[in-house]
C-alpha atoms as a PDB file:
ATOM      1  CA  UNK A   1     -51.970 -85.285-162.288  1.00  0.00           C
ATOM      2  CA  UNK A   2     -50.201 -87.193-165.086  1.00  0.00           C
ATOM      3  CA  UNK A   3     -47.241 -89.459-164.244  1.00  0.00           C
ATOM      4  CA  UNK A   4     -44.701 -90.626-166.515  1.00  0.00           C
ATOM      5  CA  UNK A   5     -44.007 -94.178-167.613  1.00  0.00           C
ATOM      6  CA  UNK A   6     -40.987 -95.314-165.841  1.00  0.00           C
ATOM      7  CA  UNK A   7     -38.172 -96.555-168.109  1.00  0.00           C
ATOM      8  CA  UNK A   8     -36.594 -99.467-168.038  1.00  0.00           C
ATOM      9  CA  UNK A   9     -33.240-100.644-169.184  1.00  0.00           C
ATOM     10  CA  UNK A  10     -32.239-104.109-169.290  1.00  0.00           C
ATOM     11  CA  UNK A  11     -34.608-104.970-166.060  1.00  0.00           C
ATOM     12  CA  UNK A  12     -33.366-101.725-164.127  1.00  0.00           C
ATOM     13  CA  UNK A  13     -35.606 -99.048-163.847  1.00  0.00           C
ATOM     14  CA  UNK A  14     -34.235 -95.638-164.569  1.00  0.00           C
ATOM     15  CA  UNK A  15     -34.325 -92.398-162.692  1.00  0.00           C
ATOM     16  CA  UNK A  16     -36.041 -89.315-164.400  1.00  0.00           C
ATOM     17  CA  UNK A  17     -35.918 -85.925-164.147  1.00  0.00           C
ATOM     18  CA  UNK A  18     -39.141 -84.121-165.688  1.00  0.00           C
ATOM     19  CA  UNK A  19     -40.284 -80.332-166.321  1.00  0.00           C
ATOM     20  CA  UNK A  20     -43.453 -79.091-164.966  1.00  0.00           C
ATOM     21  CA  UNK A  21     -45.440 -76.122-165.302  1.00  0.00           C
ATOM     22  CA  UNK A  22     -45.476 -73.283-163.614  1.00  0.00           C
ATOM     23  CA  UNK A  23     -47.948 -73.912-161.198  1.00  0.00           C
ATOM     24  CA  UNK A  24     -46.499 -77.437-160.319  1.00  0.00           C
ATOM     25  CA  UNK A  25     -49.673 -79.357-160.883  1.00  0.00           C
ATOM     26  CA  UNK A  26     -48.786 -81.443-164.148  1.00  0.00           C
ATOM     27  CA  UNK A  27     -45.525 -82.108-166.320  1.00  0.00           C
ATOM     28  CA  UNK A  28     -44.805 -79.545-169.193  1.00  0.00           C
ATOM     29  CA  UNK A  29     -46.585 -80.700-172.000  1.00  0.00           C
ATOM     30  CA  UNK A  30     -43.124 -80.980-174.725  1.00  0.00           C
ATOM     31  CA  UNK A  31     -40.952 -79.664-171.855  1.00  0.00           C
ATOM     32  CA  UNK A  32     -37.353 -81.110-171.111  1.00  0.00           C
ATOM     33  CA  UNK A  33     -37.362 -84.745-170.070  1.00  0.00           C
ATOM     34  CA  UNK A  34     -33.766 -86.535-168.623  1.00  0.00           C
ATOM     35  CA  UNK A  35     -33.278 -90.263-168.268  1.00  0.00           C
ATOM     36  CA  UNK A  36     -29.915 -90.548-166.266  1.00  0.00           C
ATOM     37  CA  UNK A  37     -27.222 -92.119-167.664  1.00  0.00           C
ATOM     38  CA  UNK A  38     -26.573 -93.570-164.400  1.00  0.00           C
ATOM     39  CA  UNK A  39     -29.314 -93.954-160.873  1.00  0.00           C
ATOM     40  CA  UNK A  40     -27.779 -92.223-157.890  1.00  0.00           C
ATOM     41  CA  UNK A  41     -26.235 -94.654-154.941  1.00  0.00           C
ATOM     42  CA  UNK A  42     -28.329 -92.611-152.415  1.00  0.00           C
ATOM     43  CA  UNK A  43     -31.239 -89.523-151.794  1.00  0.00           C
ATOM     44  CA  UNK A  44     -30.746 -87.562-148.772  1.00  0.00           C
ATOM     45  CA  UNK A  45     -33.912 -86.426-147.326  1.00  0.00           C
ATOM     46  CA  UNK A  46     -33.567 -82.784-145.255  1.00  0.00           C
ATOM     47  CA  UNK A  47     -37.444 -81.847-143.798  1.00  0.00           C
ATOM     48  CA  UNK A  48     -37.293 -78.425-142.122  1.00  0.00           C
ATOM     49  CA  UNK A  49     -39.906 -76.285-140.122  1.00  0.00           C
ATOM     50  CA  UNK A  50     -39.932 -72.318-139.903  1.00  0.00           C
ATOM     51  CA  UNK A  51     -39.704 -72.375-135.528  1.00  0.00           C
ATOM     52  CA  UNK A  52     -40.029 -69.021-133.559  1.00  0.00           C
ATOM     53  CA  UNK A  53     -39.916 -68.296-129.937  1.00  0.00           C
ATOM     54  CA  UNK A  54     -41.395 -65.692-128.625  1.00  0.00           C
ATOM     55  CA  UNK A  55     -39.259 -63.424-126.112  1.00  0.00           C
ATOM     56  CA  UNK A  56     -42.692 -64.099-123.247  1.00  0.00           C
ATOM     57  CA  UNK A  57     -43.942 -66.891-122.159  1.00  0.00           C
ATOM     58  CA  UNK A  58     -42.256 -69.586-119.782  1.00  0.00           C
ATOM     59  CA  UNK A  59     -38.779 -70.329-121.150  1.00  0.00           C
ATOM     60  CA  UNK A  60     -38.112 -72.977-118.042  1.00  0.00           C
ATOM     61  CA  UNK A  61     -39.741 -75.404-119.724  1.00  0.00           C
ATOM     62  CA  UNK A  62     -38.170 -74.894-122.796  1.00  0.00           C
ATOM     63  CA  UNK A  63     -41.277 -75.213-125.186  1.00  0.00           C
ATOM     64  CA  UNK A  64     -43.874 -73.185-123.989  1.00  0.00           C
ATOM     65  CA  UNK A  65     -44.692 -70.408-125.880  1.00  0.00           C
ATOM     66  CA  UNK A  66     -43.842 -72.057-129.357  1.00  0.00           C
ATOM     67  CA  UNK A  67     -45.306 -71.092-132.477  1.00  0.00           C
ATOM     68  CA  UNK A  68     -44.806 -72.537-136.145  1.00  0.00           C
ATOM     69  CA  UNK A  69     -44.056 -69.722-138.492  1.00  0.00           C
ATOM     70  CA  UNK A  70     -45.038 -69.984-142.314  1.00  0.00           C
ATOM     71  CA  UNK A  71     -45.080 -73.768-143.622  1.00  0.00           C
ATOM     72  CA  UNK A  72     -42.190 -76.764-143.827  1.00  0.00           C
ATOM     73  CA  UNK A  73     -40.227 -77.226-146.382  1.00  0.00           C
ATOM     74  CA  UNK A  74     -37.919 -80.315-147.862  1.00  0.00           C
ATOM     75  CA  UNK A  75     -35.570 -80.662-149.445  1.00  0.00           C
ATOM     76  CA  UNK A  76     -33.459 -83.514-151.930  1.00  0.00           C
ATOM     77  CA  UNK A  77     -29.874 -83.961-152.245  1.00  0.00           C
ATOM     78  CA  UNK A  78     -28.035 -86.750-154.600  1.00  0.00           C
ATOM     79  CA  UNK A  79     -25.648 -86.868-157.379  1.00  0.00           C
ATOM     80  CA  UNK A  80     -25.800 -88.287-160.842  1.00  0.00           C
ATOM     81  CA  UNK A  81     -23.101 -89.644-162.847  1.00  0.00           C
ATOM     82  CA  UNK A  82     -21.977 -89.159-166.645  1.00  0.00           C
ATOM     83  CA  UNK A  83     -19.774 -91.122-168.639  1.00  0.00           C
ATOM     84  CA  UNK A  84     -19.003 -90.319-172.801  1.00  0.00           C
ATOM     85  CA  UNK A  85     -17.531 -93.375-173.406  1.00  0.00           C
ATOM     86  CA  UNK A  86     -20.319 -95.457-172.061  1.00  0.00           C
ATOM     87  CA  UNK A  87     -23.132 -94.085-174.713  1.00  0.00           C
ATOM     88  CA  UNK A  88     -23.793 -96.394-176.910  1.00  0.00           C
ATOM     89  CA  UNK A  89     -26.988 -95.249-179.251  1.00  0.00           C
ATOM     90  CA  UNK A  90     -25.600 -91.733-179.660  1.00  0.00           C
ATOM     91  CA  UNK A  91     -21.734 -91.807-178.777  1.00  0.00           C
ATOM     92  CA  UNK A  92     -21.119 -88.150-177.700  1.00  0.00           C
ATOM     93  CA  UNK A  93     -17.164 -86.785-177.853  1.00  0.00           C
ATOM     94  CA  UNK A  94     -17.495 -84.399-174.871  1.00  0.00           C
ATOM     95  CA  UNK A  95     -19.474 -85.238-171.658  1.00  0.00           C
ATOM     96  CA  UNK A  96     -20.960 -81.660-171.286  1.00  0.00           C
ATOM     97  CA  UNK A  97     -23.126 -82.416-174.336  1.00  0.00           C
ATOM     98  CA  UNK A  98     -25.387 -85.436-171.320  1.00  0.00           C
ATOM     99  CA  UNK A  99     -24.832 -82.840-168.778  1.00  0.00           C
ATOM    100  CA  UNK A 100     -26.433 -79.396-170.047  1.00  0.00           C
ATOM    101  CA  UNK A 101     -29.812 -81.547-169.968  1.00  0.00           C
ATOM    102  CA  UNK A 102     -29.444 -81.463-166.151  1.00  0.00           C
ATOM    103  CA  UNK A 103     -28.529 -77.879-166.245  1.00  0.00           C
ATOM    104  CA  UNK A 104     -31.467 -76.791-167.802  1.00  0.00           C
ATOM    105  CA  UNK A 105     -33.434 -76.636-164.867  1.00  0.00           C
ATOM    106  CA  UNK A 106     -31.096 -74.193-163.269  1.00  0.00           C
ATOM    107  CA  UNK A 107     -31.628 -71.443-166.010  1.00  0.00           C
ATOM    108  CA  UNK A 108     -34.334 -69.630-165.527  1.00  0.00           C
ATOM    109  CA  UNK A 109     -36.712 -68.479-168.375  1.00  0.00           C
ATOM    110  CA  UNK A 110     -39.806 -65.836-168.851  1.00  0.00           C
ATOM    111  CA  UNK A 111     -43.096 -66.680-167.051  1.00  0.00           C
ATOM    112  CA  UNK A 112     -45.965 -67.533-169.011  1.00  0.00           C
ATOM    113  CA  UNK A 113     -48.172 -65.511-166.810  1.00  0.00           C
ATOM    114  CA  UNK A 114     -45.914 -61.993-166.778  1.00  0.00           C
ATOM    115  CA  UNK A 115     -43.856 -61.600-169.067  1.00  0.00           C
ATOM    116  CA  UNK A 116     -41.826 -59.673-166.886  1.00  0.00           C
ATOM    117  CA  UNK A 117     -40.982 -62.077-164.378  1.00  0.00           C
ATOM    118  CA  UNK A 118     -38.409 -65.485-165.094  1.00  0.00           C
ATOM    119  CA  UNK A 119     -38.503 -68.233-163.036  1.00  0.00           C
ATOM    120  CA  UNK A 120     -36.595 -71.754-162.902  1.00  0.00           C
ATOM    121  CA  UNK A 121     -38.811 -74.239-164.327  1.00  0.00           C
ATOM    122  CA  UNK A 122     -40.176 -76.865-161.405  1.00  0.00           C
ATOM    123  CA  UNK A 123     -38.989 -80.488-161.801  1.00  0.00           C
ATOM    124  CA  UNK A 124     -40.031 -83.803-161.235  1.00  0.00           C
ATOM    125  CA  UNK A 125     -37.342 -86.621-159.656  1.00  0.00           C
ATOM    126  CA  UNK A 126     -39.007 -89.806-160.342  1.00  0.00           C
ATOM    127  CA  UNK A 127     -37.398 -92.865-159.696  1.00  0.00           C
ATOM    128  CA  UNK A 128     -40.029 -96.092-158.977  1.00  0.00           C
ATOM    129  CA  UNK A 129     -41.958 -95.226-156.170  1.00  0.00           C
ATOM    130  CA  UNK A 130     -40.172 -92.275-155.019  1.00  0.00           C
ATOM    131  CA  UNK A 131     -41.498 -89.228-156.710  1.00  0.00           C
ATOM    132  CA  UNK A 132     -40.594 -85.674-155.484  1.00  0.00           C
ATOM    133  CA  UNK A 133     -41.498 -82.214-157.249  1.00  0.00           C
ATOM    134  CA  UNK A 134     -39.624 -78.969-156.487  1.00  0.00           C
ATOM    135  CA  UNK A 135     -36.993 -76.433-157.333  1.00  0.00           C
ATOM    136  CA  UNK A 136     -33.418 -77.247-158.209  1.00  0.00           C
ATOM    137  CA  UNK A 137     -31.449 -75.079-155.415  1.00  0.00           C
ATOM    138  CA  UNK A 138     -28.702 -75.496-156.894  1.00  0.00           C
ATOM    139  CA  UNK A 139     -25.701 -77.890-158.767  1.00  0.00           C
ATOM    140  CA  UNK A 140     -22.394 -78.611-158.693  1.00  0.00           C
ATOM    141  CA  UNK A 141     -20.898 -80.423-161.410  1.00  0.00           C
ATOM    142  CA  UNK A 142     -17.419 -81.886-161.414  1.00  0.00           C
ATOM    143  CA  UNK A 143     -15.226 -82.973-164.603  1.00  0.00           C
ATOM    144  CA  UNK A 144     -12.973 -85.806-163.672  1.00  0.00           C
ATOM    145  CA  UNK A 145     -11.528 -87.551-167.259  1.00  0.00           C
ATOM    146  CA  UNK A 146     -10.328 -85.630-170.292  1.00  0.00           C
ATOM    147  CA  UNK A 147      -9.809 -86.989-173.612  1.00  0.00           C
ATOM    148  CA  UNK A 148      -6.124 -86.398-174.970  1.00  0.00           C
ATOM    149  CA  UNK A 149      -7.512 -83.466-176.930  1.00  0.00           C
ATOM    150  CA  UNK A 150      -8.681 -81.833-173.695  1.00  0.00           C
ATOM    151  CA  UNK A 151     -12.711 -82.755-173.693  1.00  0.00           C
ATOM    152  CA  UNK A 152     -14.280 -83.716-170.688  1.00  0.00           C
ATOM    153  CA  UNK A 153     -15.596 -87.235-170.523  1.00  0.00           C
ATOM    154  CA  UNK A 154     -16.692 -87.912-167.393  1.00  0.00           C
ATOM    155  CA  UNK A 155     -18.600 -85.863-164.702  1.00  0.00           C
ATOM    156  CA  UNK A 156     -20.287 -85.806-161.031  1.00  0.00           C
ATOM    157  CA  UNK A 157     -23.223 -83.702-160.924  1.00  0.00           C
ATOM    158  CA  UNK A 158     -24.716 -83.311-157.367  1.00  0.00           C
ATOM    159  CA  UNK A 159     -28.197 -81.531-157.284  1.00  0.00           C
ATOM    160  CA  UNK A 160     -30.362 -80.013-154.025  1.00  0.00           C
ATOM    161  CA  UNK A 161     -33.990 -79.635-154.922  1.00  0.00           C
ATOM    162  CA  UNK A 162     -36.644 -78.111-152.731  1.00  0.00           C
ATOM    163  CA  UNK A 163     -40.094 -77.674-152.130  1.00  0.00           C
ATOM    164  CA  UNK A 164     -42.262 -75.940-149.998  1.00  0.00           C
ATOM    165  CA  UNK A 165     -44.255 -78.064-147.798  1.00  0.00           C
ATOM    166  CA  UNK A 166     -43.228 -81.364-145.870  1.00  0.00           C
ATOM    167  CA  UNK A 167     -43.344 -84.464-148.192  1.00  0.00           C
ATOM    168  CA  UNK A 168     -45.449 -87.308-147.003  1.00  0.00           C
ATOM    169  CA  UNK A 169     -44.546 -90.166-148.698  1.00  0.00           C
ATOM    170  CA  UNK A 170     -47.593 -92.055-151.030  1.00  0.00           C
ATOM    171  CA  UNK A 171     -47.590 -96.086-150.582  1.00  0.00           C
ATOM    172  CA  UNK A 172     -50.197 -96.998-153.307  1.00  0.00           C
ATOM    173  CA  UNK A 173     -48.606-100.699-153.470  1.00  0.00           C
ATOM    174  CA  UNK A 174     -49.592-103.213-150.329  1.00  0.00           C
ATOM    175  CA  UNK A 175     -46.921-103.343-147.612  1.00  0.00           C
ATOM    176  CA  UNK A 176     -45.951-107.004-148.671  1.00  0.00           C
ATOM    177  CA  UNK A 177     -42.760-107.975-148.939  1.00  0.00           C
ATOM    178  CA  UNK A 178     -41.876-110.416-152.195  1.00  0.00           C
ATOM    179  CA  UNK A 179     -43.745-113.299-152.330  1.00  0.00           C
ATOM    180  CA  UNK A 180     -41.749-114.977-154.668  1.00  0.00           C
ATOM    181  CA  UNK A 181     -39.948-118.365-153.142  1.00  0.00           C
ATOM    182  CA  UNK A 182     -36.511-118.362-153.298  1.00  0.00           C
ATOM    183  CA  UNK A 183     -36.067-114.943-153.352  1.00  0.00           C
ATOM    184  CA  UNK A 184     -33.022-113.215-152.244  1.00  0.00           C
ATOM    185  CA  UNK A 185     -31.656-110.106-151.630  1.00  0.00           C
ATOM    186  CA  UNK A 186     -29.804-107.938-153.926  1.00  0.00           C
ATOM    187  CA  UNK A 187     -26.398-106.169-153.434  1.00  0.00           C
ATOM    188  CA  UNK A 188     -26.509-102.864-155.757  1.00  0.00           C
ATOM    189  CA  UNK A 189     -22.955-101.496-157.122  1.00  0.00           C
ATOM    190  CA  UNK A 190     -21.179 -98.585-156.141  1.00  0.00           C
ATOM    191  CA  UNK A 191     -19.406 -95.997-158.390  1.00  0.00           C
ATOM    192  CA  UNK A 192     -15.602 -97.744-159.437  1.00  0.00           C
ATOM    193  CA  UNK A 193     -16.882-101.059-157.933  1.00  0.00           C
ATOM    194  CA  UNK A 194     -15.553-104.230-159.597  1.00  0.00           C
ATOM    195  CA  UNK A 195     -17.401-107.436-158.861  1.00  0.00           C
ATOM    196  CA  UNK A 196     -13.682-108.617-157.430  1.00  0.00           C
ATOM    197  CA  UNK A 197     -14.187-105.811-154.780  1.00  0.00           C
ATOM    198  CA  UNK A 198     -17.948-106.450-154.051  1.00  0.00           C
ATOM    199  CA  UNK A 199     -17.203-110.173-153.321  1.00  0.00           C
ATOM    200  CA  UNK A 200     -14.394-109.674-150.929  1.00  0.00           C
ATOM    201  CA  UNK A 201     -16.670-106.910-149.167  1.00  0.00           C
ATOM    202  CA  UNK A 202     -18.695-110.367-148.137  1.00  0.00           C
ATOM    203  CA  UNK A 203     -15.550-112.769-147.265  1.00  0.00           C
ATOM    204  CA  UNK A 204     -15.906-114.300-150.594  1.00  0.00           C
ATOM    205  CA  UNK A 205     -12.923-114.791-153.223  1.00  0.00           C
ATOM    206  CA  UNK A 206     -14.933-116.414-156.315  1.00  0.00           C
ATOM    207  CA  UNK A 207     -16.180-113.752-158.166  1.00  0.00           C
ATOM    208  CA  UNK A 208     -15.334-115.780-161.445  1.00  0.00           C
ATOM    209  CA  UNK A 209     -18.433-117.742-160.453  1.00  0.00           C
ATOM    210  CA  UNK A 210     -20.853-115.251-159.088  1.00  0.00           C
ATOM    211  CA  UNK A 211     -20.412-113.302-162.606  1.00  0.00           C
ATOM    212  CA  UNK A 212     -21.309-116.292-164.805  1.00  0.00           C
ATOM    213  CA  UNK A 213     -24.299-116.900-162.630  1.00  0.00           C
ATOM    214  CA  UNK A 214     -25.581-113.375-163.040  1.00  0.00           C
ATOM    215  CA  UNK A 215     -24.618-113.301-166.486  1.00  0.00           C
ATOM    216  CA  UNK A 216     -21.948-110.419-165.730  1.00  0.00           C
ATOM    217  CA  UNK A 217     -20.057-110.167-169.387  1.00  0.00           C
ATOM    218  CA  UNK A 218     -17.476-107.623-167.964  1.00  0.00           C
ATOM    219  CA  UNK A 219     -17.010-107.842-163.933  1.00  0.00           C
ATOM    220  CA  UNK A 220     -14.222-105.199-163.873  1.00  0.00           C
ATOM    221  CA  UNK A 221     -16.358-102.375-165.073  1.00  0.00           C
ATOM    222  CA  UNK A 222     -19.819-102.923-162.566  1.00  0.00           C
ATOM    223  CA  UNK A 223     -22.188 -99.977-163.519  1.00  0.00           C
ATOM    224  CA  UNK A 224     -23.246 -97.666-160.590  1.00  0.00           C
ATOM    225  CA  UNK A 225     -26.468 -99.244-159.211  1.00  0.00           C
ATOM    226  CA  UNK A 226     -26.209-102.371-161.393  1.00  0.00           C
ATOM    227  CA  UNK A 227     -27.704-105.556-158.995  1.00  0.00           C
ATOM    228  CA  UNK A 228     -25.841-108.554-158.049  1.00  0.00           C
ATOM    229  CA  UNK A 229     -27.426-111.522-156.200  1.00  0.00           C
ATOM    230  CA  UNK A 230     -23.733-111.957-154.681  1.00  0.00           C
ATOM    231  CA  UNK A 231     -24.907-115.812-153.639  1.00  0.00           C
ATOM    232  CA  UNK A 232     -25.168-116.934-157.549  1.00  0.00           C
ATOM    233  CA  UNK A 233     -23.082-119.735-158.341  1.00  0.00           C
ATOM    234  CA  UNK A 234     -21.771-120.635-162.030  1.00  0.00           C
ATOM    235  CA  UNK A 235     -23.455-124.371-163.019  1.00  0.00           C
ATOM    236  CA  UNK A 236     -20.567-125.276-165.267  1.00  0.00           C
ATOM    237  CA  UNK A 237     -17.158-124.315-166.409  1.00  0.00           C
ATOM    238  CA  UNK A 238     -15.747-120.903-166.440  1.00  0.00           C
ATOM    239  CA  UNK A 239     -14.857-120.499-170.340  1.00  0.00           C
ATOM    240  CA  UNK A 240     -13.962-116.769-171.030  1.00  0.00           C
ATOM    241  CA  UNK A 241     -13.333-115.475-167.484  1.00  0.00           C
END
């Protein structure tokens, strides 16, 4: 099974969503490929199993008598932001133009096996390490800004996917935490955070200096998911903040 490279943009890796083919062993060769604009805050893991009780048997106890009935299934929920006004190589004037991408694998479209039969294409979610294939259930997508000539700029887009079986999770890295000395842990922005907000979270009212020493050009505007070692300190004056 072929895996895609995982993107990077400036040192942040970047959540995909991929097509595969109908029989969910390998992505669509030329299908529909999505880099979000933005990587979700959270995933929200649901694994269910198909239970039945049968009316005989010793209820007392409560589990006697138990069977498992067909196979488990999970399922993914998280939401993806869009934003017109923050595209920079191909400035769009209406936010729905980012967003169809992701509604492309709601619409359903002929089999190549029967021509008589359309299905939803499967999709990958591949972010890092986590990788999950399935169905898109389904989408709700939300239109929050509008341009003064009515276009929608900015949107919310939250997604359930599903597949049938239980997902184990595949560690092919070593269970090692970083080795690097000196290493510290990261504090990851939220949606509307400001680096003003994220630093009085922590008790802490210099935010001036944590931006300079994480290189933060514009602190009122974090980006969802954007890092922040919140105990950087600037090594000289504050010019420009």
């Amino acid at each position: 099974m072929a895996v895609s490279e995982q993107v990077v943009v400036s040192g942040l890796v970047k959540a995909q969503l991929i097509e595969l083919n109908e029989d969910f062993s390998d992505e669509e060769s030329g299908g529909q490929k999505v880099v979000v604009q933005f990587n979700p805050e959270t995933l929200k893991m649901t694994f269910a199993n198909q239970i039945e009780t049968p009316k005989s048997g010793d209820q007392a106890n409560g589990n006697a008598g138990r069977q498992f009935v067909g196979s488990g299934t999970t399922k993914l929920s998280l939401q993806l932001w869009f934003d017109a006004s923050a595209t920079q190589d191909n400035p769009v004037d209406d936010v729905r133009r980012l967003t169809q991408q992701v509604i492309f694998f709601m619409r359903a479209k002929p089999s190549k096996k029967d021509a008589k039969k359309v299905t939803p294409p499967g999709v990958r979610f591949l972010w890092g390490s986590f990788m999950f294939d399935g169905l898109v259930d389904s989408l709700e997508e939300s239109l929050e800004f509008f341009s003064p000539q009515g276009k929608p700029l900015r949107a919310s887009m939250t997604l359930a996917l599903s597949q049938q079986k239980i997902l184990k999770a595949d560690f092919k890295d070593d269970a090692k935490g970083p080795s690097t000395k000196g290493t510290k842990p990261l504090s990851a922005a939220k949606q509307g955070d400001s680096l003003a907000n994220m630093a009085a979270k922590q008790g802490n009212a210099d935010w001036q200096s944590i931006a300079q020493g994480n290189g933060i050009e514009d602190p009122l505007r974090m980006k969802p998911g954007q890092l922040v070692d919140m105990a950087a300190r600037a090594t000289g004056g504050l010019p420009g903040i």
